[in-house]
N, C-alpha and C. Protein backbone atom coordinates (compact mmCIF):
# COMPACT_ATOMS: atom_id res chain seq x y z
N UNK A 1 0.46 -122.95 -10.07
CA UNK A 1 1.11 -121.86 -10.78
C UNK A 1 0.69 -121.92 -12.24
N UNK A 2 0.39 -120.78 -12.67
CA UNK A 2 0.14 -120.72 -14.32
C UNK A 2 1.06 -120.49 -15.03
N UNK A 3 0.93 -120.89 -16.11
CA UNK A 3 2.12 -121.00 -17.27
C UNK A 3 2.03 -119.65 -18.50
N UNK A 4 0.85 -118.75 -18.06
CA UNK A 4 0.43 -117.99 -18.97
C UNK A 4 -0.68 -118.13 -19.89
N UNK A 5 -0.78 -119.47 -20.05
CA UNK A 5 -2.23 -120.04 -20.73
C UNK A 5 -3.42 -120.30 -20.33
N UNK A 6 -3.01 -120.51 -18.86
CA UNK A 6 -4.46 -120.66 -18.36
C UNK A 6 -4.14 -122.26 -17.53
N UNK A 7 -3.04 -122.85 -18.17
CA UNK A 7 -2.93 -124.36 -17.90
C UNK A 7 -2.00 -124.27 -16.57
N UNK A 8 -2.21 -125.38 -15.30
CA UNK A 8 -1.34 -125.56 -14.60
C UNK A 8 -0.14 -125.88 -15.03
N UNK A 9 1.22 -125.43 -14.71
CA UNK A 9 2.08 -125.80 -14.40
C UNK A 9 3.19 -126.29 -13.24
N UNK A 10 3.91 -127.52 -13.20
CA UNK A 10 4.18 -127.82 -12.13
C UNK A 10 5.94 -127.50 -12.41
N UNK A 11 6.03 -126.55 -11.28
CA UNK A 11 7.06 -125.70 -11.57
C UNK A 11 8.52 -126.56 -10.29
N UNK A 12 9.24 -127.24 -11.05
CA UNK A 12 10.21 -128.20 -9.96
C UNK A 12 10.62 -127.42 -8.75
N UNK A 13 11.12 -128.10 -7.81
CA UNK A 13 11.66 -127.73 -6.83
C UNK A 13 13.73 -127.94 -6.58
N UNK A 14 13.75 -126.82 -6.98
CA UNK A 14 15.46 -127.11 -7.20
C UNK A 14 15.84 -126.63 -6.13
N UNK A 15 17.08 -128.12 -5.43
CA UNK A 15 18.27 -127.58 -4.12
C UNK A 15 18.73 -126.50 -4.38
N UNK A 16 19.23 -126.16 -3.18
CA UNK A 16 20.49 -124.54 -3.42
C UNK A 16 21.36 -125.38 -3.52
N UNK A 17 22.55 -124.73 -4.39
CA UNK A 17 23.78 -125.02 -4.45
C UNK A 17 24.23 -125.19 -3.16
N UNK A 18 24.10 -124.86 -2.13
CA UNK A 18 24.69 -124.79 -0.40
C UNK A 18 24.31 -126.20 -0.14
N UNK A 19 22.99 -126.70 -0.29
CA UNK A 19 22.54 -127.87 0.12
C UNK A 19 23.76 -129.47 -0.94
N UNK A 20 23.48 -128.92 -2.01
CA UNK A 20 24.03 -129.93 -3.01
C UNK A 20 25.59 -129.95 -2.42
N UNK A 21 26.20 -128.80 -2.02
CA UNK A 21 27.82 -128.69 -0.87
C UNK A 21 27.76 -129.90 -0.44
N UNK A 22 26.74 -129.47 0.51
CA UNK A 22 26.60 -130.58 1.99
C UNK A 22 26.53 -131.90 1.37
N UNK A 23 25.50 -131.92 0.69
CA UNK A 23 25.22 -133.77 0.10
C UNK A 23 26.08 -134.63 -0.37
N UNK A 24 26.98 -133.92 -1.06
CA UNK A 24 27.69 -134.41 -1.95
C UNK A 24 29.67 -133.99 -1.82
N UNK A 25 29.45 -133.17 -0.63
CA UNK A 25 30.85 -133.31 0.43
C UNK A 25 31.03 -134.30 1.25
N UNK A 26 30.63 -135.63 1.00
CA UNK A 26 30.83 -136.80 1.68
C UNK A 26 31.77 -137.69 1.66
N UNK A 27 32.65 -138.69 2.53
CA UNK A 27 33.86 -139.44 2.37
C UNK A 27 33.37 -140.73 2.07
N UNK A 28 31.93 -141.29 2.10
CA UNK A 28 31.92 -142.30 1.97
C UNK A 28 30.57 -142.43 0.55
N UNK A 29 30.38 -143.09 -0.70
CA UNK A 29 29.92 -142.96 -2.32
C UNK A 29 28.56 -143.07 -1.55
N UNK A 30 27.49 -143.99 -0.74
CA UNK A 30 26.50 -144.58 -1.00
C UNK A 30 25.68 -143.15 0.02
N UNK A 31 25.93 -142.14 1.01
CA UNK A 31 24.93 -141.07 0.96
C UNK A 31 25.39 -140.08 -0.21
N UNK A 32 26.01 -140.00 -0.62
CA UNK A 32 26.05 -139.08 -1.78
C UNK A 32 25.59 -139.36 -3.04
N UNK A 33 25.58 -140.78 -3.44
CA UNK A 33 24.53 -140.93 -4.75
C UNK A 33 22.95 -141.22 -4.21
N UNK A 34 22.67 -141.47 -2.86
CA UNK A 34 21.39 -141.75 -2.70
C UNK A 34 21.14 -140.24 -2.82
N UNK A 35 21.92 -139.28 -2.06
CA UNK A 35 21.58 -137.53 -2.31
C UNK A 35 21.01 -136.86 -3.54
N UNK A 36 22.23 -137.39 -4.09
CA UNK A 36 22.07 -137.56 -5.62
C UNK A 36 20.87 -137.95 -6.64
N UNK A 37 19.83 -138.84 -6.07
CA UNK A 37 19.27 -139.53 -7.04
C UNK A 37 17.84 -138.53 -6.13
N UNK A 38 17.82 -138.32 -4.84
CA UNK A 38 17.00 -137.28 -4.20
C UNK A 38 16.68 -136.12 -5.33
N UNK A 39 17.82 -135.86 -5.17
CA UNK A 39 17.92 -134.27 -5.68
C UNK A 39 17.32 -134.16 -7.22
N UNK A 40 17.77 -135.34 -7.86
CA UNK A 40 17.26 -135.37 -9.11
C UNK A 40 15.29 -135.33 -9.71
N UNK A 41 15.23 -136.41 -8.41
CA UNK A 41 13.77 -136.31 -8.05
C UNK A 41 13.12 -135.48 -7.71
N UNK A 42 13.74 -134.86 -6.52
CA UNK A 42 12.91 -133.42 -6.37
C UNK A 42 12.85 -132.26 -8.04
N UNK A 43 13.83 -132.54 -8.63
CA UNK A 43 14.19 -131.44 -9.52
C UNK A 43 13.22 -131.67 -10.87
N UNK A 44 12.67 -133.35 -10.48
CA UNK A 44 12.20 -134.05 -12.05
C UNK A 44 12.92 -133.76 -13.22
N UNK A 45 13.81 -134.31 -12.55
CA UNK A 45 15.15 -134.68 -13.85
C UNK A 45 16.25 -134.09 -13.68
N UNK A 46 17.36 -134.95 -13.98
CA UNK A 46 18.89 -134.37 -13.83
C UNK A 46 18.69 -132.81 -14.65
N UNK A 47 18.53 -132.85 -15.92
CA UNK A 47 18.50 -131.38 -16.50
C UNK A 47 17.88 -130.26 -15.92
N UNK A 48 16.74 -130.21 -15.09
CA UNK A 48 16.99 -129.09 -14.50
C UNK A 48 17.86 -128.86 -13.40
N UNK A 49 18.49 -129.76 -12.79
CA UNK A 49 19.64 -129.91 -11.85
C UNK A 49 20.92 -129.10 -12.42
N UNK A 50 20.99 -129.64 -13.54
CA UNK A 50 22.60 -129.47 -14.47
C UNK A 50 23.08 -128.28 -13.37
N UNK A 51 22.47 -126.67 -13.96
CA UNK A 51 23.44 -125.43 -13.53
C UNK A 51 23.61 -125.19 -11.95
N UNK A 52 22.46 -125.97 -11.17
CA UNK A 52 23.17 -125.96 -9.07
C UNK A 52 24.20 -126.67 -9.58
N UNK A 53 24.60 -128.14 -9.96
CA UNK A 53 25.24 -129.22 -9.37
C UNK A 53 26.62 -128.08 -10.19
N UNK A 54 26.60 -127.64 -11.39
CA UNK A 54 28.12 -126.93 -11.66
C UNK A 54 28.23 -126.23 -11.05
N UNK A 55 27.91 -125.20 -10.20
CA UNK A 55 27.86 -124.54 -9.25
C UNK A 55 28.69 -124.72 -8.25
N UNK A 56 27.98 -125.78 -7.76
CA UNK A 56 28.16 -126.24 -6.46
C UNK A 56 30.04 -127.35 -6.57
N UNK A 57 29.84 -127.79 -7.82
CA UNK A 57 31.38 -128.54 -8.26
C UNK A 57 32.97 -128.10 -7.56
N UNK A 58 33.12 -126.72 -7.76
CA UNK A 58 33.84 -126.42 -7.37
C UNK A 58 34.06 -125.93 -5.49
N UNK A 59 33.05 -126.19 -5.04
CA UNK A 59 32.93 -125.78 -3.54
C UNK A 59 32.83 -127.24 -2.95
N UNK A 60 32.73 -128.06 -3.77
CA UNK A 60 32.82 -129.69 -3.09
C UNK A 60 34.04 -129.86 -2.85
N UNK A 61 34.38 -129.95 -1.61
CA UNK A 61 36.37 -130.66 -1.15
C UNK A 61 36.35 -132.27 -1.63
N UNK A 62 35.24 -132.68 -1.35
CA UNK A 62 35.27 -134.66 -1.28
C UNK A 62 35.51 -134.74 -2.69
N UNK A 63 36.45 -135.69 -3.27
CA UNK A 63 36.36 -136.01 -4.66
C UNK A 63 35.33 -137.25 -5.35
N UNK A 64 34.93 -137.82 -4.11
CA UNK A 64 33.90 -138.44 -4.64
C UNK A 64 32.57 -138.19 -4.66
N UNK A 65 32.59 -136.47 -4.26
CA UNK A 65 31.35 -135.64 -4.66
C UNK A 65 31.51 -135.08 -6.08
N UNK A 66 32.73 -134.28 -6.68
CA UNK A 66 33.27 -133.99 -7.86
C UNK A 66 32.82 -135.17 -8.76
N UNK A 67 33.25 -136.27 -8.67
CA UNK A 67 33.09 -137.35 -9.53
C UNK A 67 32.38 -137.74 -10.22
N UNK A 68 30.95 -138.59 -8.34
CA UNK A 68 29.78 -138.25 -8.58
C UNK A 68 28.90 -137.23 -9.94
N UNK A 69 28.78 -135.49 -9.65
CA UNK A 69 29.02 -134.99 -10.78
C UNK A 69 29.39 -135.29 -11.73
N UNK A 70 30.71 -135.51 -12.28
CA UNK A 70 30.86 -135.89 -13.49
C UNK A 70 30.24 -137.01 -14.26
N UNK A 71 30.43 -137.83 -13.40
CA UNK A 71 29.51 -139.73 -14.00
C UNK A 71 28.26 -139.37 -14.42
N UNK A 72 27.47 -138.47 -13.64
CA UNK A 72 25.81 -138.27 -14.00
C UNK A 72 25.87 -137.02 -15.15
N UNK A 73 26.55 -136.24 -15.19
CA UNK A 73 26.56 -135.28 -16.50
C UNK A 73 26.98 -136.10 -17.68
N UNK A 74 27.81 -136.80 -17.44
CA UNK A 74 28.28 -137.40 -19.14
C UNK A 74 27.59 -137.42 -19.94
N UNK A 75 26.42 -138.04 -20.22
CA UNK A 75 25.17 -137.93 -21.41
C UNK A 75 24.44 -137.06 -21.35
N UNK A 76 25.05 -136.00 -20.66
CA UNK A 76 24.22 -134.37 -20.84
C UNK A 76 25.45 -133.07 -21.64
N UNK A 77 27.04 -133.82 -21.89
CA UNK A 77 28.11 -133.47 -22.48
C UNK A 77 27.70 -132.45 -23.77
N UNK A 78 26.94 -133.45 -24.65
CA UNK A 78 27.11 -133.49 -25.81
C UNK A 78 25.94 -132.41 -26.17
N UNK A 79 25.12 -132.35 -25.32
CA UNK A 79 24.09 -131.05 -26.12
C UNK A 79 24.33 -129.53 -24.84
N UNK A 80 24.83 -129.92 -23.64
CA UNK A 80 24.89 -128.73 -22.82
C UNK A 80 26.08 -128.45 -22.36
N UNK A 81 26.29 -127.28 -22.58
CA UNK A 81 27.39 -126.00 -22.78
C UNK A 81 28.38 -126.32 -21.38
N UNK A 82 27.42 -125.66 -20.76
CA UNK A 82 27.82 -125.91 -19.27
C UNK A 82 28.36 -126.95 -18.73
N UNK A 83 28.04 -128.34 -19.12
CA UNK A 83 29.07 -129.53 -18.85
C UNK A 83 30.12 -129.80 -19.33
N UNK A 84 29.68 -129.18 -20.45
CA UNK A 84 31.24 -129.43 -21.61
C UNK A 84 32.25 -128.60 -20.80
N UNK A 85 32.15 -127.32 -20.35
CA UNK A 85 32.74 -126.31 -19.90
C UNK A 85 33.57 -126.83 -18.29
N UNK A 86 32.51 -127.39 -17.55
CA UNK A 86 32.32 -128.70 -16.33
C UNK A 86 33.85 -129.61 -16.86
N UNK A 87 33.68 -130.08 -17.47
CA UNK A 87 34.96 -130.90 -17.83
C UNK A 87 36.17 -130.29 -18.16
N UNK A 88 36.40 -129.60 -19.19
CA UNK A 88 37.48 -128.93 -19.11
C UNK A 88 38.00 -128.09 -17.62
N UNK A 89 37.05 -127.63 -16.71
CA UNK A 89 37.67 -127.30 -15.59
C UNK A 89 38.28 -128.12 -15.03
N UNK A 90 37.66 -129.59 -15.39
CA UNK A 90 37.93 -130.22 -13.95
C UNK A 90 39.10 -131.02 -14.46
N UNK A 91 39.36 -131.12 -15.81
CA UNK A 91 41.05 -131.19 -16.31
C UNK A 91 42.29 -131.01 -15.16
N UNK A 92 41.88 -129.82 -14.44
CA UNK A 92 42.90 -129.36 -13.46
C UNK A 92 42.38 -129.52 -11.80
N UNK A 93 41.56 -130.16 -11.94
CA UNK A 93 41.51 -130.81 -10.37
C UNK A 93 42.52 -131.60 -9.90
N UNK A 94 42.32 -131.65 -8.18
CA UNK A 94 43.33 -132.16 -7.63
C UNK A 94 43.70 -133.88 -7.82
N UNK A 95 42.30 -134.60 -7.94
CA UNK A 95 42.00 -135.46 -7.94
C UNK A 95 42.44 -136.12 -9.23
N UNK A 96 42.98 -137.40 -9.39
CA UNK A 96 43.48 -137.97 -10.10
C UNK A 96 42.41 -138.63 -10.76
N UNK A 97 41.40 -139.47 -9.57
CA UNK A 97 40.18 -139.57 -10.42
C UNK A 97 39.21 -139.08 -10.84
N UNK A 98 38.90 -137.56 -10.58
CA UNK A 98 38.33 -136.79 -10.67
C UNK A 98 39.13 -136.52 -12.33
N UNK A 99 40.54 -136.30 -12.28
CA UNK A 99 40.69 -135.67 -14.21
C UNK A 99 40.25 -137.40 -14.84
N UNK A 100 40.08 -138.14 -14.55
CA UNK A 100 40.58 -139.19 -15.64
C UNK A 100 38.33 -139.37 -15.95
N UNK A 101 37.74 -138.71 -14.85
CA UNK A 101 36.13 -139.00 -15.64
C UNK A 101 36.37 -137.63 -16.15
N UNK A 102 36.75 -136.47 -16.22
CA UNK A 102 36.93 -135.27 -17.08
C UNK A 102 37.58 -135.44 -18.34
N UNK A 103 38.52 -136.41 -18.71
CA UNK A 103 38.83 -136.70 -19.67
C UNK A 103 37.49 -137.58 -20.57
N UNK A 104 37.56 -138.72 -19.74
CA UNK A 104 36.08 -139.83 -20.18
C UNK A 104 35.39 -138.63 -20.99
N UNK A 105 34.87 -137.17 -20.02
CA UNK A 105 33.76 -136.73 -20.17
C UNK A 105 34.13 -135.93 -21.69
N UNK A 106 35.57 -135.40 -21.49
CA UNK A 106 35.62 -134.84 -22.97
C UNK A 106 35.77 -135.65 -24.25
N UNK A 107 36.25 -137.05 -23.83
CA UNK A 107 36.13 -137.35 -24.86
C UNK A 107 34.70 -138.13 -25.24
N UNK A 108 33.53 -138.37 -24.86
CA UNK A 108 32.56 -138.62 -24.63
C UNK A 108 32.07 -137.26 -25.82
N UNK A 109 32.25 -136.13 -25.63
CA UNK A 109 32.07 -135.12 -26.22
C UNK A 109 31.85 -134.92 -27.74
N UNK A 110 33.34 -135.28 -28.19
CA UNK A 110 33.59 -135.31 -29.79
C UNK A 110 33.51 -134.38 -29.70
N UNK A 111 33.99 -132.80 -29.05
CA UNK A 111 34.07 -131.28 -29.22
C UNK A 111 35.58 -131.18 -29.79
N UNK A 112 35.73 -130.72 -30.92
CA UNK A 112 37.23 -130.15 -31.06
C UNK A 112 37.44 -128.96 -30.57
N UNK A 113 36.56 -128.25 -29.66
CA UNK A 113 37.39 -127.06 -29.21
C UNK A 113 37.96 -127.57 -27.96
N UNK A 114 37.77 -128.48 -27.35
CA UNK A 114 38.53 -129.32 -26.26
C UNK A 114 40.04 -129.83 -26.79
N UNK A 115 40.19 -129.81 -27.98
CA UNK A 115 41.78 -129.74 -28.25
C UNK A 115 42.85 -129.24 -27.83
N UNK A 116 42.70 -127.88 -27.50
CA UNK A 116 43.87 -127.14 -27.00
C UNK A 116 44.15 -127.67 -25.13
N UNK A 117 42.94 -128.03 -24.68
CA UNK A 117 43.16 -128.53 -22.95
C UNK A 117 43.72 -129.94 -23.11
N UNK A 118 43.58 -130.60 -24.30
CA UNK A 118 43.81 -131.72 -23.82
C UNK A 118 45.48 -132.11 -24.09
N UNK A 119 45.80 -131.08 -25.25
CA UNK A 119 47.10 -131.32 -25.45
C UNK A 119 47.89 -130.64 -24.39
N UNK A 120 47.52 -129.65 -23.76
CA UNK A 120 48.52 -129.17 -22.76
C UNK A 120 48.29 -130.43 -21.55
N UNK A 121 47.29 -131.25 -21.17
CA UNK A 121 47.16 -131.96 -20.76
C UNK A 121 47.91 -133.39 -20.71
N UNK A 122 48.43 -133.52 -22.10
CA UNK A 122 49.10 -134.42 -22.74
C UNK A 122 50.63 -134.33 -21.89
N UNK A 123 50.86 -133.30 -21.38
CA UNK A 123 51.95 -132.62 -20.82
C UNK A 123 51.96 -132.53 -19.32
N UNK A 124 51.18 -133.64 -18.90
CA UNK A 124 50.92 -133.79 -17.06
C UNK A 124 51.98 -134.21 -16.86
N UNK A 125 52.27 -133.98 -15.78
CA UNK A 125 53.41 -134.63 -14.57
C UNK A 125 52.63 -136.07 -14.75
N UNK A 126 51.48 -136.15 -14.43
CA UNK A 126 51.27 -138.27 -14.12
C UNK A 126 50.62 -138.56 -15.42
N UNK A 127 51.72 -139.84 -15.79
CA UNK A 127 51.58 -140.26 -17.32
C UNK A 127 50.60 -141.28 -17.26
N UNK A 128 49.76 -140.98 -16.65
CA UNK A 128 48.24 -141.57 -16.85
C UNK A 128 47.23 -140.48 -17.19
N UNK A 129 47.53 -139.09 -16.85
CA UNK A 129 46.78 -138.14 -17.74
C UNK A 129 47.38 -138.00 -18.91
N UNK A 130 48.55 -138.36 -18.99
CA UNK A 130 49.03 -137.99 -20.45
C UNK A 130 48.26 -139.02 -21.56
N UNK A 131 48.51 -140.51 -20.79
CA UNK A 131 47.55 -141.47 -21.57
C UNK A 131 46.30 -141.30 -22.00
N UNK A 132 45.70 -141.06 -20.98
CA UNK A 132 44.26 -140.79 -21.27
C UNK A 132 43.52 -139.55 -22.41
N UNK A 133 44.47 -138.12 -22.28
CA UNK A 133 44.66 -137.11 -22.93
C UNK A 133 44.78 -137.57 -24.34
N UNK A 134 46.08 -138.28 -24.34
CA UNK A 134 46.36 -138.97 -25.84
C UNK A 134 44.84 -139.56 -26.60
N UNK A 135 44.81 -140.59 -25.29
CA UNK A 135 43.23 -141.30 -25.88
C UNK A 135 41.98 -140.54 -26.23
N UNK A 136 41.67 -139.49 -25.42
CA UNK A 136 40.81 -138.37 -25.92
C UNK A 136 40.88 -137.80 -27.18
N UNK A 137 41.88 -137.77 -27.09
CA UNK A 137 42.47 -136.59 -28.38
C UNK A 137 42.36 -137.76 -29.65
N UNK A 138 42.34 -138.58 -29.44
CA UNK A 138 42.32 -140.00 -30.77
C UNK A 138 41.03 -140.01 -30.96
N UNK A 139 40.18 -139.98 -30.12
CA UNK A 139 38.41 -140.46 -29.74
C UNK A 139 37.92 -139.20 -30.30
N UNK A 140 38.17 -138.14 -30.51
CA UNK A 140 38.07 -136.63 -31.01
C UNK A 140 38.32 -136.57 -32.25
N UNK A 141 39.54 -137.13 -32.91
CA UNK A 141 39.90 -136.83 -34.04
C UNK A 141 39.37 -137.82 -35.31
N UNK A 142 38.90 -138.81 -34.59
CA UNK A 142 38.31 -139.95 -35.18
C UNK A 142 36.95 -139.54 -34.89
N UNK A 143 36.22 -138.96 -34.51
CA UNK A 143 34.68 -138.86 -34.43
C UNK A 143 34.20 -140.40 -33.77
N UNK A 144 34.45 -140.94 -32.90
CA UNK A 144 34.44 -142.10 -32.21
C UNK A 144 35.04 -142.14 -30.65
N UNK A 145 34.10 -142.24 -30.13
CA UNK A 145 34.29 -142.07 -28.70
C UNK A 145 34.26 -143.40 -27.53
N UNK A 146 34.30 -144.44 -28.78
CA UNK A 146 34.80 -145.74 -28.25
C UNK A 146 36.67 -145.77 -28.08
N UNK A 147 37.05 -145.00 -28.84
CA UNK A 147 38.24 -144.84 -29.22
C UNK A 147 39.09 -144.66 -27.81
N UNK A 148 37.93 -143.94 -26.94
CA UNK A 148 38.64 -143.53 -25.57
C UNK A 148 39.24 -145.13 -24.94
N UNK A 149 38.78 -145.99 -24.94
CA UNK A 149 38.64 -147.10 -23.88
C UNK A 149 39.12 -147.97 -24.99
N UNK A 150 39.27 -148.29 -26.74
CA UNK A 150 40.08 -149.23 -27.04
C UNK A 150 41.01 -148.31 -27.62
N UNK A 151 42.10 -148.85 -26.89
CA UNK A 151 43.64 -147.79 -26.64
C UNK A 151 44.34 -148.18 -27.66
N UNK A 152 44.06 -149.60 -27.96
CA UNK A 152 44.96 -150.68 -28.76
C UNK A 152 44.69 -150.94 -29.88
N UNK A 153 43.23 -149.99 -30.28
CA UNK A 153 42.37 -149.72 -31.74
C UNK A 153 42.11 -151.50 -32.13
N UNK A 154 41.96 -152.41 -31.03
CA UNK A 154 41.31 -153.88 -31.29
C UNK A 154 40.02 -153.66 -31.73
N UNK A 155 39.28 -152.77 -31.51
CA UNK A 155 37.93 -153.09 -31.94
C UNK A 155 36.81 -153.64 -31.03
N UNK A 156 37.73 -154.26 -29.77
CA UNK A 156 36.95 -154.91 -28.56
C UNK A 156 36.55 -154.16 -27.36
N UNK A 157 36.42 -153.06 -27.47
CA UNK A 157 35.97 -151.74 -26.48
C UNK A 157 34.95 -151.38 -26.80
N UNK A 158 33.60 -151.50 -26.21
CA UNK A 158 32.81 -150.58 -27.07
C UNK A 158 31.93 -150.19 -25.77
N UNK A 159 32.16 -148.52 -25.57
CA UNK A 159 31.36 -147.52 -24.70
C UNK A 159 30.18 -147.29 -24.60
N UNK A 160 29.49 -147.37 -24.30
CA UNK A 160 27.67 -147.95 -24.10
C UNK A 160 27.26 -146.15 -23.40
N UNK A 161 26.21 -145.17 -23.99
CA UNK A 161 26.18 -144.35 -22.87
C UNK A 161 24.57 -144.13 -23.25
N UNK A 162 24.16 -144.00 -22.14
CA UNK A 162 22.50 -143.77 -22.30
C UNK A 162 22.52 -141.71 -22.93
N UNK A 163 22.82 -141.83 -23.87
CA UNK A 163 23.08 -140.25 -24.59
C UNK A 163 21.61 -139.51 -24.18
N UNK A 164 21.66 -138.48 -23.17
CA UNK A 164 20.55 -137.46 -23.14
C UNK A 164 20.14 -136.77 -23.96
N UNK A 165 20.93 -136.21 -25.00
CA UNK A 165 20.80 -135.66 -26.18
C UNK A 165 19.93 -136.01 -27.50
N UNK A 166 20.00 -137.13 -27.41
CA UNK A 166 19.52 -137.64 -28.31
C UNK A 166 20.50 -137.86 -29.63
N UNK A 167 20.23 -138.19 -30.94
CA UNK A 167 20.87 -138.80 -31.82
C UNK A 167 21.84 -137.77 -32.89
N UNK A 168 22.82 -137.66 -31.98
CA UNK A 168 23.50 -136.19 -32.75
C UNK A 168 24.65 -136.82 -33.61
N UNK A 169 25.00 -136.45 -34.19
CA UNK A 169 26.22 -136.83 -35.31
C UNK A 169 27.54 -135.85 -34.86
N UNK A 170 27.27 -134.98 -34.96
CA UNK A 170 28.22 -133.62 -34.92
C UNK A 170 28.21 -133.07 -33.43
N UNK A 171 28.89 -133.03 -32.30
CA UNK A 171 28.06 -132.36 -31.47
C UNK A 171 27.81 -131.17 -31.16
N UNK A 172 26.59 -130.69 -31.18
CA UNK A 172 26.02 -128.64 -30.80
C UNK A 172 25.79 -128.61 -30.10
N UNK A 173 25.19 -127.59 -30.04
CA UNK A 173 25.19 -127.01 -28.20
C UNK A 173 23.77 -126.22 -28.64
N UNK A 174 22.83 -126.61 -27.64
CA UNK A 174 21.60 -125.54 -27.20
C UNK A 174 21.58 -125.23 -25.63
N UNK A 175 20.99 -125.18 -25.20
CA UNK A 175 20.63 -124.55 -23.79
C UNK A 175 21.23 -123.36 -23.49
């Protein structure tokens, strides 16, 4: 395929959202991340994956397909729209562990327009989203996203994330 220049281009091969359903509607973690790491391959690289796998998020019943999702977007949070957006939905999933990597993921973020979800969030029936909410909302307001995981502000938490974005200070949004 040409690119317009004259030069080959090798143009990926992206799942349907229907397929990514199936893969990743599973009860048991180890075919759904091997699916997972497939799909990425075929796609040559999670980023062109990003907009099937949100897609497909909400038509997944298994929560450890939802999850899945979330764990592999996290270091794609901070520069793409669509994940950021990905998290705040999934604020209101059924799954208990499904909100608590949606929280991770917003506060991973450093977005203050994620403020207003997290405080109504703050306001869950299970006071482990309220915790976590709290902790977001600290990790946000502090521009520090270690903040999520040391609760106790010791200083002995520190969140390690292979950032896709690259070296942002502030976080924006392209794509």
């Amino acid at each position: 395929m040409s690119n317009g220049d004259g030069a080959n281009a090798i143009v990926p091969s992206l799942p349907g959202v229907g397929d990514i359903v199936q893969a990743y509607d599973q009860t048991v973690w180890t075919p759904i991340i091997d699916r997972h790491y497939a799909f990425v391959a075929q796609a040559q690289g999670l980023r062109n994956l990003i907009p099937n796998l949100v897609q497909a998020y909400g038509r997944i019943r298994s929560f450890k397909g939802r999850k899945v999702i979330l764990h592999f977007l996290l270091p794609h949070v901070r520069c793409v729209d669509e994940v950021f957006a990905l998290g705040l939905v999934a604020l209101g999933d059924r799954s208990r562990d499904v909100r608590e990597d949606a929280l991770a993921l917003i506060a991973y973020a450093l977005d203050e327009r994620a403020l207003p979800a997290l405080a109504a969030q703050a306001r869950h029936r299970d006071p482990r989203d309220r915790e976590s909410a709290e902790a977001a909302m600290a990790a946000i307001r502090a521009k520090n996203h270690h903040r999520f995981l040391d609760r106790d502000h010791s200083g002995n938490a520190n969140w390690v994330v292979q950032d896709a974005c690259g070296d942002i200070r502030t976080p924006g949004r392209s794509e």
